[in-house]
PDB file of N, CA and C in Angstrom:
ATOM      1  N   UNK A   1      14.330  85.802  20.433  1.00  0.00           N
ATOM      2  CA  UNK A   1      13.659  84.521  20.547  1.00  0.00           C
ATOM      3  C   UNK A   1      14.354  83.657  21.601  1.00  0.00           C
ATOM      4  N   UNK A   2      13.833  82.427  21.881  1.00  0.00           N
ATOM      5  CA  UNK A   2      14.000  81.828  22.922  1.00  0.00           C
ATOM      6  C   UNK A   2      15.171  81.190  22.346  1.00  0.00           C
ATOM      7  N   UNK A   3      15.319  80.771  21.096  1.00  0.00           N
ATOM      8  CA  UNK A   3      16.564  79.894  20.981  1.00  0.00           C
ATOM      9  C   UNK A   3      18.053  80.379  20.857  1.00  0.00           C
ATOM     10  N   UNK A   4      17.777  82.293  20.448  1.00  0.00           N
ATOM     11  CA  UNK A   4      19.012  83.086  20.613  1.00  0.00           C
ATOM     12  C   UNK A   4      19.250  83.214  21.752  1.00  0.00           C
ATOM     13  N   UNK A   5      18.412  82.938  23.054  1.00  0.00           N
ATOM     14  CA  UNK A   5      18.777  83.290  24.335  1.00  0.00           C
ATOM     15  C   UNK A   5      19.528  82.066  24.629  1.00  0.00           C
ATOM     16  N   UNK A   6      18.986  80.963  24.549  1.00  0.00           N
ATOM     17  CA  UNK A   6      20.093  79.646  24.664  1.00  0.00           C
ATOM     18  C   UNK A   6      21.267  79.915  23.802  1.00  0.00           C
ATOM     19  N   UNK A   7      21.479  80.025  22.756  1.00  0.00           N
ATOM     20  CA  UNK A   7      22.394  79.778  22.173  1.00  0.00           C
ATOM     21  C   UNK A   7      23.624  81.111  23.533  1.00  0.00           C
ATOM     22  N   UNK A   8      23.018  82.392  23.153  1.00  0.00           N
ATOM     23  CA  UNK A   8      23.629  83.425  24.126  1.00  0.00           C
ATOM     24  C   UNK A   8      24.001  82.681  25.329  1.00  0.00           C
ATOM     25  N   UNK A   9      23.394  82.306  26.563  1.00  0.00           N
ATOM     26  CA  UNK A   9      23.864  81.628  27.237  1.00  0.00           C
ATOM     27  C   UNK A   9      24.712  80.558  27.136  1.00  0.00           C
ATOM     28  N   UNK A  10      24.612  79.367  26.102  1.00  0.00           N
ATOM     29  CA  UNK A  10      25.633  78.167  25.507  1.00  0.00           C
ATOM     30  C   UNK A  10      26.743  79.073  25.494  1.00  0.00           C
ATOM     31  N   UNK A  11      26.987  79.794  24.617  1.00  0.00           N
ATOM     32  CA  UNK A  11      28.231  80.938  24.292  1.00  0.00           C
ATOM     33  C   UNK A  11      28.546  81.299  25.919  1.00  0.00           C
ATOM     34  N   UNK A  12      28.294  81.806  26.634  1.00  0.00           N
ATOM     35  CA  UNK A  12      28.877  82.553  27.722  1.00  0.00           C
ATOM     36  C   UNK A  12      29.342  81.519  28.732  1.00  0.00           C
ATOM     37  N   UNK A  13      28.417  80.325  29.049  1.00  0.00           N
ATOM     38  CA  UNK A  13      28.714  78.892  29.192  1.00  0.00           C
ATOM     39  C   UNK A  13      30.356  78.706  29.076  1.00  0.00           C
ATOM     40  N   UNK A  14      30.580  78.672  27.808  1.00  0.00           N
ATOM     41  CA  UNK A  14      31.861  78.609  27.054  1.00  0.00           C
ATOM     42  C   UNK A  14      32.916  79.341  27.238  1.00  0.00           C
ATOM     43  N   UNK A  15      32.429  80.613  27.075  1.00  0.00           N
ATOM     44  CA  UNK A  15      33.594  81.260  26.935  1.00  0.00           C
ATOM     45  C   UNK A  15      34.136  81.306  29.180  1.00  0.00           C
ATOM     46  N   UNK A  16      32.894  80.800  30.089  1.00  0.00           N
ATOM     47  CA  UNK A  16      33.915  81.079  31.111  1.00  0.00           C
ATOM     48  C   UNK A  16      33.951  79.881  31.536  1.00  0.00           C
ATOM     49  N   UNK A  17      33.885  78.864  30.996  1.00  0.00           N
ATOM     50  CA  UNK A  17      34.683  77.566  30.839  1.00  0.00           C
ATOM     51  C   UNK A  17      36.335  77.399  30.245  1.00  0.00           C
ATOM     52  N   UNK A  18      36.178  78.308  28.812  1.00  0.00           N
ATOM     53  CA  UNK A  18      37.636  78.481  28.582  1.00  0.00           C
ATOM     54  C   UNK A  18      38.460  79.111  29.381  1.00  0.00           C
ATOM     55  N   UNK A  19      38.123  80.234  30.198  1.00  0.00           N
ATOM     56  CA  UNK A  19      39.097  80.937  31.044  1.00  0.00           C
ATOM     57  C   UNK A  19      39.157  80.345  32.041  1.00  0.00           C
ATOM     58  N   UNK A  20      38.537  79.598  32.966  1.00  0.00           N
ATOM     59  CA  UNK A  20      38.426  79.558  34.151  1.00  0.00           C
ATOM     60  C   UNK A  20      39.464  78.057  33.779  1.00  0.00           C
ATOM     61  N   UNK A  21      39.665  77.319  32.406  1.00  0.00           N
ATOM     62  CA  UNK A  21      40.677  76.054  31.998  1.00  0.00           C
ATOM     63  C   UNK A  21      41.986  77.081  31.919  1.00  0.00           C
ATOM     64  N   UNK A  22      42.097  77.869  31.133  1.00  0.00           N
ATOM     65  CA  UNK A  22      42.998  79.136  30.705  1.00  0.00           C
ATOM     66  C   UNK A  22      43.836  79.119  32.257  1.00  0.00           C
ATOM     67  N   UNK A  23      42.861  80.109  33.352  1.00  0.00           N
ATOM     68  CA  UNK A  23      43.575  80.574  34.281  1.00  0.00           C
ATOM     69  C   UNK A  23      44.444  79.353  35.315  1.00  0.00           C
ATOM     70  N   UNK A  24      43.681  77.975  35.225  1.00  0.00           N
ATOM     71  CA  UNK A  24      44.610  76.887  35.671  1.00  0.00           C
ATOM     72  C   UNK A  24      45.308  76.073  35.089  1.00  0.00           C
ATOM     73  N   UNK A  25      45.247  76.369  34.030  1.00  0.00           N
ATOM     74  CA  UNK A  25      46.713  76.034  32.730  1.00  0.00           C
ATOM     75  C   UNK A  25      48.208  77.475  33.061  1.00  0.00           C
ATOM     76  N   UNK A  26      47.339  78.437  33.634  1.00  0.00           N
ATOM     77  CA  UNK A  26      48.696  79.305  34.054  1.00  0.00           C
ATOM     78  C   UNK A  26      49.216  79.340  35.476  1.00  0.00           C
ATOM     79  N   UNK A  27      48.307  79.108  36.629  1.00  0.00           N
ATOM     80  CA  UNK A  27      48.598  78.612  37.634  1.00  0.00           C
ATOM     81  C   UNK A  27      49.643  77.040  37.214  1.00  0.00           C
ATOM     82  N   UNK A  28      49.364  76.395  36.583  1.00  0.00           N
ATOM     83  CA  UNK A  28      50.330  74.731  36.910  1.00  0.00           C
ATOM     84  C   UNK A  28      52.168  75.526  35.748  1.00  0.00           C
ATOM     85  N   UNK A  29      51.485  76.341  34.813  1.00  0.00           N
ATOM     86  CA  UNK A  29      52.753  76.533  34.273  1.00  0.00           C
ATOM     87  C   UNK A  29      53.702  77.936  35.295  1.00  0.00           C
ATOM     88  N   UNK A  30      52.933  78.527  36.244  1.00  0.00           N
ATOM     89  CA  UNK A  30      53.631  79.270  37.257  1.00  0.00           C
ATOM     90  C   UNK A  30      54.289  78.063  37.726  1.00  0.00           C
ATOM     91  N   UNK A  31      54.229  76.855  38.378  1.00  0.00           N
ATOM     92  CA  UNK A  31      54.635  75.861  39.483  1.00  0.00           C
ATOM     93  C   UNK A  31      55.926  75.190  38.795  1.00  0.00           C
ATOM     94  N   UNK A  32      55.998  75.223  37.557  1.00  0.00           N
ATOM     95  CA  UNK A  32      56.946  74.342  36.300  1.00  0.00           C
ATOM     96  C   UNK A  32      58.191  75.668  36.403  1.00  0.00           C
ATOM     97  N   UNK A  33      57.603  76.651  36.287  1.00  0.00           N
ATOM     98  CA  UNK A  33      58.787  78.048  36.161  1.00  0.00           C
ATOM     99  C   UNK A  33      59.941  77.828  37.085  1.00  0.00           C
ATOM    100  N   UNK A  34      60.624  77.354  36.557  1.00  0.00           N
ATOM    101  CA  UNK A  34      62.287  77.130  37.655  1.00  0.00           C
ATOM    102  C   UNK A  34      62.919  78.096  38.469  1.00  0.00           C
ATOM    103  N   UNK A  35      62.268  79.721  37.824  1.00  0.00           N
ATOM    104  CA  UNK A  35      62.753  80.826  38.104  1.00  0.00           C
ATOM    105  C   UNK A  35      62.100  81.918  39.389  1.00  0.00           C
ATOM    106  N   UNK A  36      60.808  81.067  39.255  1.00  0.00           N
ATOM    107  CA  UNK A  36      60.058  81.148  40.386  1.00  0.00           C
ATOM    108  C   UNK A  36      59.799  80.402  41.992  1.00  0.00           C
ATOM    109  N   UNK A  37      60.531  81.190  42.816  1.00  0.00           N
ATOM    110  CA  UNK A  37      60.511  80.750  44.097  1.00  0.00           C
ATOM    111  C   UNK A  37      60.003  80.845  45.095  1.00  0.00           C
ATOM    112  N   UNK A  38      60.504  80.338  46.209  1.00  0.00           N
ATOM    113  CA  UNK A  38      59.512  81.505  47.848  1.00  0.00           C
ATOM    114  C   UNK A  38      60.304  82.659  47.993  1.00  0.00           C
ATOM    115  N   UNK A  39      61.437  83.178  47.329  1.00  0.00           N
ATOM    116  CA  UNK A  39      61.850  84.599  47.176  1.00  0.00           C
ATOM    117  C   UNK A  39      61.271  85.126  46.389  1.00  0.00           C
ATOM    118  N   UNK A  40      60.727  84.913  45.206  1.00  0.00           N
ATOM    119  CA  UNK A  40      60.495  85.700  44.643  1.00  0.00           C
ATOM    120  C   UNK A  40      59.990  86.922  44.486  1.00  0.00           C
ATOM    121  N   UNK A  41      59.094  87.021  45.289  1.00  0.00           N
ATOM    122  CA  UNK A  41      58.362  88.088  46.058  1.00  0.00           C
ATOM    123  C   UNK A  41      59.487  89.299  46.572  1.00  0.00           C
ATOM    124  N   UNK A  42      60.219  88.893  46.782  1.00  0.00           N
ATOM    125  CA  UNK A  42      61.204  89.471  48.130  1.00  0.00           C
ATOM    126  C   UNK A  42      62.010  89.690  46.605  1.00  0.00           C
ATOM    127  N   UNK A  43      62.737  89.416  45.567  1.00  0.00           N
ATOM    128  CA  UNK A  43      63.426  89.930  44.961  1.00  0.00           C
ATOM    129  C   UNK A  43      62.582  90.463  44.227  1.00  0.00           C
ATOM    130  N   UNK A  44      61.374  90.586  43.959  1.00  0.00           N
ATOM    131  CA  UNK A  44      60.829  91.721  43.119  1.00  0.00           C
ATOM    132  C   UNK A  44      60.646  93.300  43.605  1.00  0.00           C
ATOM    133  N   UNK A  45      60.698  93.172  44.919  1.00  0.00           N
ATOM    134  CA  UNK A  45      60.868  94.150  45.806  1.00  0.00           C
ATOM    135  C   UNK A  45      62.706  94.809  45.649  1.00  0.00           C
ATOM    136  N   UNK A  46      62.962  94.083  45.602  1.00  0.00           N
ATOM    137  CA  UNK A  46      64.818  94.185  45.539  1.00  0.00           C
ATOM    138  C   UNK A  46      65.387  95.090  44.901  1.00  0.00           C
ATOM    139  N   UNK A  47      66.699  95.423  44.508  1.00  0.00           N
ATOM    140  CA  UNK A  47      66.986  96.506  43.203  1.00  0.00           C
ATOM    141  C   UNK A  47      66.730  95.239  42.231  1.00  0.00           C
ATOM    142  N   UNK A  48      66.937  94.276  42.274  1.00  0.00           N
ATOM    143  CA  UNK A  48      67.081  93.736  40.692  1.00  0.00           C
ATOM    144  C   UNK A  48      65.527  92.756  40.355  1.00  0.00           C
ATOM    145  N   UNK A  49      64.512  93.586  40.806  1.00  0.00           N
ATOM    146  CA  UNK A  49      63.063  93.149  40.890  1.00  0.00           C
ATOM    147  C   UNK A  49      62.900  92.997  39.309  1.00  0.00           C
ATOM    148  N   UNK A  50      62.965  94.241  38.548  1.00  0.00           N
ATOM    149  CA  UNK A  50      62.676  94.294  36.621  1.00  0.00           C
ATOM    150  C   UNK A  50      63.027  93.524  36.410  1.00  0.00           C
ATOM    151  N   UNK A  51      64.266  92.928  36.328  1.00  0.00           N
ATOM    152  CA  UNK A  51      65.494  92.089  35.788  1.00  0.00           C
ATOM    153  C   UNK A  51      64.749  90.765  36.184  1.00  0.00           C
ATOM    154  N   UNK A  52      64.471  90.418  37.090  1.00  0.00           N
ATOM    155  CA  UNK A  52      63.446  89.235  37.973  1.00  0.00           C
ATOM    156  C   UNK A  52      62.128  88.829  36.862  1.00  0.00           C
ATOM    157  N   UNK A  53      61.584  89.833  37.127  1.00  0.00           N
ATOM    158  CA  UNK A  53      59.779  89.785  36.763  1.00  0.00           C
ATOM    159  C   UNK A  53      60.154  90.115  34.846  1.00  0.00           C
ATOM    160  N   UNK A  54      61.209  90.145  34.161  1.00  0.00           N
ATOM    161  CA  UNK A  54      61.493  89.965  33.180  1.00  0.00           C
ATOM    162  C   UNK A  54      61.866  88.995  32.532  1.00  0.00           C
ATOM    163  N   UNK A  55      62.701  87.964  33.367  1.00  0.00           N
ATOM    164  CA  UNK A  55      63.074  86.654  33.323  1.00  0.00           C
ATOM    165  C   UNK A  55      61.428  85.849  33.716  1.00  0.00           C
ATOM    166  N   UNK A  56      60.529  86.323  34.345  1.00  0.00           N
ATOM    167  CA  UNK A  56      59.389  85.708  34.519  1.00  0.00           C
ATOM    168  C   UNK A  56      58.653  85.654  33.184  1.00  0.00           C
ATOM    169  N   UNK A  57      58.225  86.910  32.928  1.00  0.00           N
ATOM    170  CA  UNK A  57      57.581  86.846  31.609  1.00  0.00           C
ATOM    171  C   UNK A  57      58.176  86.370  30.461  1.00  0.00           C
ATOM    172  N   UNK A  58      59.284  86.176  30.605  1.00  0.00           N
ATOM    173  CA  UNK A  58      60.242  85.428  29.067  1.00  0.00           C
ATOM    174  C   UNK A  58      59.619  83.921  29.453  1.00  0.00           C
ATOM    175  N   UNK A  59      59.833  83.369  30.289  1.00  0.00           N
ATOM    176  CA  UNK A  59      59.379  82.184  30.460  1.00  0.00           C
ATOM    177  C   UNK A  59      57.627  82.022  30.318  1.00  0.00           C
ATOM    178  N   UNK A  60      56.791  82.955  30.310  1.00  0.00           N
ATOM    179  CA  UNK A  60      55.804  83.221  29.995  1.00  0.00           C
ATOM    180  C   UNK A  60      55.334  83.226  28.895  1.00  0.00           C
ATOM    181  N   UNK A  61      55.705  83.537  27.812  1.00  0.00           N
ATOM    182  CA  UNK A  61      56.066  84.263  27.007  1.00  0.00           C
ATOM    183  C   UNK A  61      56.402  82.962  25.823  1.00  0.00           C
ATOM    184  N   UNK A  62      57.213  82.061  26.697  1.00  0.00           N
ATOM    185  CA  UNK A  62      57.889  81.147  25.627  1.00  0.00           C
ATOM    186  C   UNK A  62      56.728  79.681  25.955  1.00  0.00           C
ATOM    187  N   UNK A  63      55.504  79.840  26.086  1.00  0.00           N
ATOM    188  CA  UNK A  63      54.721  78.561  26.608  1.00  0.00           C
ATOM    189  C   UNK A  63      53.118  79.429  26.093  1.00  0.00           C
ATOM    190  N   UNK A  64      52.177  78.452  25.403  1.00  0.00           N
ATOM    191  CA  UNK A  64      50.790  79.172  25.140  1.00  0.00           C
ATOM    192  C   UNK A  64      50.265  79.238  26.189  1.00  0.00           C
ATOM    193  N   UNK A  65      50.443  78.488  27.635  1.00  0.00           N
ATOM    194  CA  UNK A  65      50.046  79.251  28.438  1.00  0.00           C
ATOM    195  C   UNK A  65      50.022  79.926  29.267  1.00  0.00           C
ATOM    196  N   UNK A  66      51.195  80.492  28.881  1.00  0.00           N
ATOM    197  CA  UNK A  66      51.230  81.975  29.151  1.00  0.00           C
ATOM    198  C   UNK A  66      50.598  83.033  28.449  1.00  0.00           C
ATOM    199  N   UNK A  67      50.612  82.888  27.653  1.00  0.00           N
ATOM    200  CA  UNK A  67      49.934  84.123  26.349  1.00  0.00           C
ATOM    201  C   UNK A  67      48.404  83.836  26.520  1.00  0.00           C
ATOM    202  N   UNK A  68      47.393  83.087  27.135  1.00  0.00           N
ATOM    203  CA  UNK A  68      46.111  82.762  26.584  1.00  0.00           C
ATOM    204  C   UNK A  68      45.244  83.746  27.465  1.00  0.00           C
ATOM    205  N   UNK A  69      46.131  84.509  28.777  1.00  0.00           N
ATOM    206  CA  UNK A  69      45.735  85.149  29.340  1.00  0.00           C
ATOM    207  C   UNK A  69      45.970  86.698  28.981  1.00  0.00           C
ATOM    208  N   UNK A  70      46.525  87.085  27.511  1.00  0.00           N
ATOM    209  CA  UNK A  70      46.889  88.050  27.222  1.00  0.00           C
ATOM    210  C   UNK A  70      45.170  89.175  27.645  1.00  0.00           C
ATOM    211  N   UNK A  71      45.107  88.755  26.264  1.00  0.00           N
ATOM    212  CA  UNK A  71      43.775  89.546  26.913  1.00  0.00           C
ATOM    213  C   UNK A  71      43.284  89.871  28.568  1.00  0.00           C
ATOM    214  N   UNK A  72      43.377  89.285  29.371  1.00  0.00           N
ATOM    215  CA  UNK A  72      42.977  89.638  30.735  1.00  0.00           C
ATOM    216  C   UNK A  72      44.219  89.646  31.581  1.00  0.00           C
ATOM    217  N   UNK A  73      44.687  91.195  31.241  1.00  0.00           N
ATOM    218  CA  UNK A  73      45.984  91.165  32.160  1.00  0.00           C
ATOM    219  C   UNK A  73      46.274  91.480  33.262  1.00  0.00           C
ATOM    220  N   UNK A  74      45.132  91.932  33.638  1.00  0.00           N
ATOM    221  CA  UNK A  74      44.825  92.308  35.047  1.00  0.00           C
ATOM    222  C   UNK A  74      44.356  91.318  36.232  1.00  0.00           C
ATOM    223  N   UNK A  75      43.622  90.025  35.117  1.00  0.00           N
ATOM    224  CA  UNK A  75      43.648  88.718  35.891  1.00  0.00           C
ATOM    225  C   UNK A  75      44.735  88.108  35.898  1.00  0.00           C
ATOM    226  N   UNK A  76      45.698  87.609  34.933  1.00  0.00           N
ATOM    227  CA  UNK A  76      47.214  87.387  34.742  1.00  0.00           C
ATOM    228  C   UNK A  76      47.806  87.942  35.709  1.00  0.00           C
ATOM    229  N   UNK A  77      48.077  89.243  35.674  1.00  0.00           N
ATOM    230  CA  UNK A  77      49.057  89.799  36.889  1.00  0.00           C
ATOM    231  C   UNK A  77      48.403  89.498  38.082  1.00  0.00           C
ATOM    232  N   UNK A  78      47.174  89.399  38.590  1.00  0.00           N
ATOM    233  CA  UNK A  78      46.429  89.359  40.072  1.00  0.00           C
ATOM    234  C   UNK A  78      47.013  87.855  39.904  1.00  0.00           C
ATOM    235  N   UNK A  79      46.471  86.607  39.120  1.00  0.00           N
ATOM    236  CA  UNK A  79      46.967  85.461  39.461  1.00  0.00           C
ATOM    237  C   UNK A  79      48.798  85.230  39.987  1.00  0.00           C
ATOM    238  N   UNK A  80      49.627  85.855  39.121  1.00  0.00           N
ATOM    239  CA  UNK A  80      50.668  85.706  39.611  1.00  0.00           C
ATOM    240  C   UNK A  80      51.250  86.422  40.258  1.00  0.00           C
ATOM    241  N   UNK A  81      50.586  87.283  40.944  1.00  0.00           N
ATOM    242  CA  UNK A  81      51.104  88.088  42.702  1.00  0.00           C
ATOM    243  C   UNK A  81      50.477  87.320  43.798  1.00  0.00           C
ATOM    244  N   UNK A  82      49.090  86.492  43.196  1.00  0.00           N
ATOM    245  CA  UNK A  82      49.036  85.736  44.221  1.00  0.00           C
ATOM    246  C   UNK A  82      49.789  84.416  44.687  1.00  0.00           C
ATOM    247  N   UNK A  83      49.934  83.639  43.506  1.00  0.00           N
ATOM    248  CA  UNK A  83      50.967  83.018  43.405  1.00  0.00           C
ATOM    249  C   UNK A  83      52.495  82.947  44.502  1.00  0.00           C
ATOM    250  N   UNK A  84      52.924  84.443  43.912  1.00  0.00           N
ATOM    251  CA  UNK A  84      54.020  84.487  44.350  1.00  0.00           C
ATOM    252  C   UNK A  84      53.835  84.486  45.694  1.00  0.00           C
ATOM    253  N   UNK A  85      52.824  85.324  46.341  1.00  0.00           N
ATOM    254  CA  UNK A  85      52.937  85.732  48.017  1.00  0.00           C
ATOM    255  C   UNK A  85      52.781  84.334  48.376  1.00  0.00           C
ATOM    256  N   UNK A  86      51.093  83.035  47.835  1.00  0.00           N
ATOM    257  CA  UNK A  86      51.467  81.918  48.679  1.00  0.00           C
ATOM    258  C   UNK A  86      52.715  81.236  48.488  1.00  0.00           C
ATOM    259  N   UNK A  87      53.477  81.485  47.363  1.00  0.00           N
ATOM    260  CA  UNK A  87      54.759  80.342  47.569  1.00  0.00           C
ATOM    261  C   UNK A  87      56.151  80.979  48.780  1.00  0.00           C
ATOM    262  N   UNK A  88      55.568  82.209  48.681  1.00  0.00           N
ATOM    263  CA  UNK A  88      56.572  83.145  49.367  1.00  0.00           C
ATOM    264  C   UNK A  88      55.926  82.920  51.169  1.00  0.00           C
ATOM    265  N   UNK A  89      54.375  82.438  51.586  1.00  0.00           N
ATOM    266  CA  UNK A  89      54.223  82.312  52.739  1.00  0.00           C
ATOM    267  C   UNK A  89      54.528  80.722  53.006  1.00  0.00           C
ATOM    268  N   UNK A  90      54.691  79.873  52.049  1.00  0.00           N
ATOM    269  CA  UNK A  90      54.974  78.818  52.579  1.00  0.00           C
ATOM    270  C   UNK A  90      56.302  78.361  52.790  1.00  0.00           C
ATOM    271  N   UNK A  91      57.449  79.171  51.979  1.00  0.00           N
ATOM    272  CA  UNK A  91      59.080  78.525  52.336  1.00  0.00           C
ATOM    273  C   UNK A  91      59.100  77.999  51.107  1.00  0.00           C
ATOM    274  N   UNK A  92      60.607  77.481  51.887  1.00  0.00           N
ATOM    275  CA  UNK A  92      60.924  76.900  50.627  1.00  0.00           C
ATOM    276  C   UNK A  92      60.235  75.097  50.627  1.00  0.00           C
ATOM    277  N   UNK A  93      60.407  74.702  49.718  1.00  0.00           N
ATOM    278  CA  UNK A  93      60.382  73.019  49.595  1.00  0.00           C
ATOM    279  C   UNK A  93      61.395  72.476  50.211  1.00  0.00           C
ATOM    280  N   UNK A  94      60.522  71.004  50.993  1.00  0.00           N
ATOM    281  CA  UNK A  94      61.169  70.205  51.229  1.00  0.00           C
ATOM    282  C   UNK A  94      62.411  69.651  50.756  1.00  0.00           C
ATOM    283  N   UNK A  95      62.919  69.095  50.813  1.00  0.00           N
ATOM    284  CA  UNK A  95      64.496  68.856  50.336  1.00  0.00           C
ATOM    285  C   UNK A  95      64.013  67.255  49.858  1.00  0.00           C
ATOM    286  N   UNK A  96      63.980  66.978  48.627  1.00  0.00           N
ATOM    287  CA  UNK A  96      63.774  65.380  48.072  1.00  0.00           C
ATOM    288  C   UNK A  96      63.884  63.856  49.105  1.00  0.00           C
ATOM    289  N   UNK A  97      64.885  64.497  50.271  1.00  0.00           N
ATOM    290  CA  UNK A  97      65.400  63.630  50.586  1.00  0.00           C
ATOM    291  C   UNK A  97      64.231  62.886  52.110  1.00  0.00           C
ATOM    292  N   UNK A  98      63.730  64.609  52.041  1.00  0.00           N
ATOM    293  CA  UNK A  98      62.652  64.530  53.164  1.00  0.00           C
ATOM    294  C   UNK A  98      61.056  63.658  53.081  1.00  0.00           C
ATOM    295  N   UNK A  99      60.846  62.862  51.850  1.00  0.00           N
ATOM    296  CA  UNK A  99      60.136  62.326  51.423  1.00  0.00           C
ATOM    297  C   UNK A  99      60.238  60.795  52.026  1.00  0.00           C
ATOM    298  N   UNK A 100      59.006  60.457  52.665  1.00  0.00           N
ATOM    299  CA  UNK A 100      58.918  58.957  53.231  1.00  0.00           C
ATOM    300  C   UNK A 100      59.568  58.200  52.335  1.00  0.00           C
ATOM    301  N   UNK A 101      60.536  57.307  53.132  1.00  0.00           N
ATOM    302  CA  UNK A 101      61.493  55.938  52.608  1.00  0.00           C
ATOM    303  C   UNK A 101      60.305  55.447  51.275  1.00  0.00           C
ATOM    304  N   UNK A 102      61.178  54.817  50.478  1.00  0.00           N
ATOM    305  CA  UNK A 102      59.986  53.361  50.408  1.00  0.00           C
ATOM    306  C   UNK A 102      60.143  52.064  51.073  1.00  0.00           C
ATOM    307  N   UNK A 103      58.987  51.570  51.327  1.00  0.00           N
ATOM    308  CA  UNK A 103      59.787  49.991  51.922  1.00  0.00           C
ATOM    309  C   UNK A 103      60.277  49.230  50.806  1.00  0.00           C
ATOM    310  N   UNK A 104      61.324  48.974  51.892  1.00  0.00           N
ATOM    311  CA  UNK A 104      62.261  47.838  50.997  1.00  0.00           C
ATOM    312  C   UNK A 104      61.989  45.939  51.184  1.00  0.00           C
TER     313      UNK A 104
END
């Protein structure tokens, strides 16, 4: 019937409303990760890459949003390789100090 097809659509509505909130609740908690840098990339490649991308997921791990992407881990991992390469093509951050004066 016509009103299970709405409702079906309302539902799907939803559910990629929740992920698509999901996947940028894990993008802003990648940016908070202290452990994550513009090396990072470059030490996952390294000998001590596991040891790296282990300390990543603990911090993952210890926040819901990290876990909300359990189920889609193949989007999880694609989000945070992409992640890493743009923070890894842009450098490092500015230095605090490099931030316009304020007027005094």
């Amino acid at each position: 019937s016509d009103d299970d097809k709405e409702r079906e659509a309302e539902f799907q509505r939803n559910v990629k409303d929740k992920v698509s909130l999901a996947k940028s609740d894990f993008k802003q908690l990648l940016k908070e990760i202290k452990c994550v840098s513009h090396k990072s990339k470059e030490m996952l490649r390294g000998p001590n890459g596991d040891s790296h991308m282990r300390e990543i997921r603990q911090f993952l791990t210890n926040d819901k949003r990290g876990l909300v992407l359990d189920d889609l881990p193949e989007e999880r991992d694609q989000i945070l390789d992409d992640y890493l390469s743009e923070i890894e093509k842009y450098g490092p951050p500015p230095p605090p100090t490099a931030t316009r004066p304020s007027k005094r």
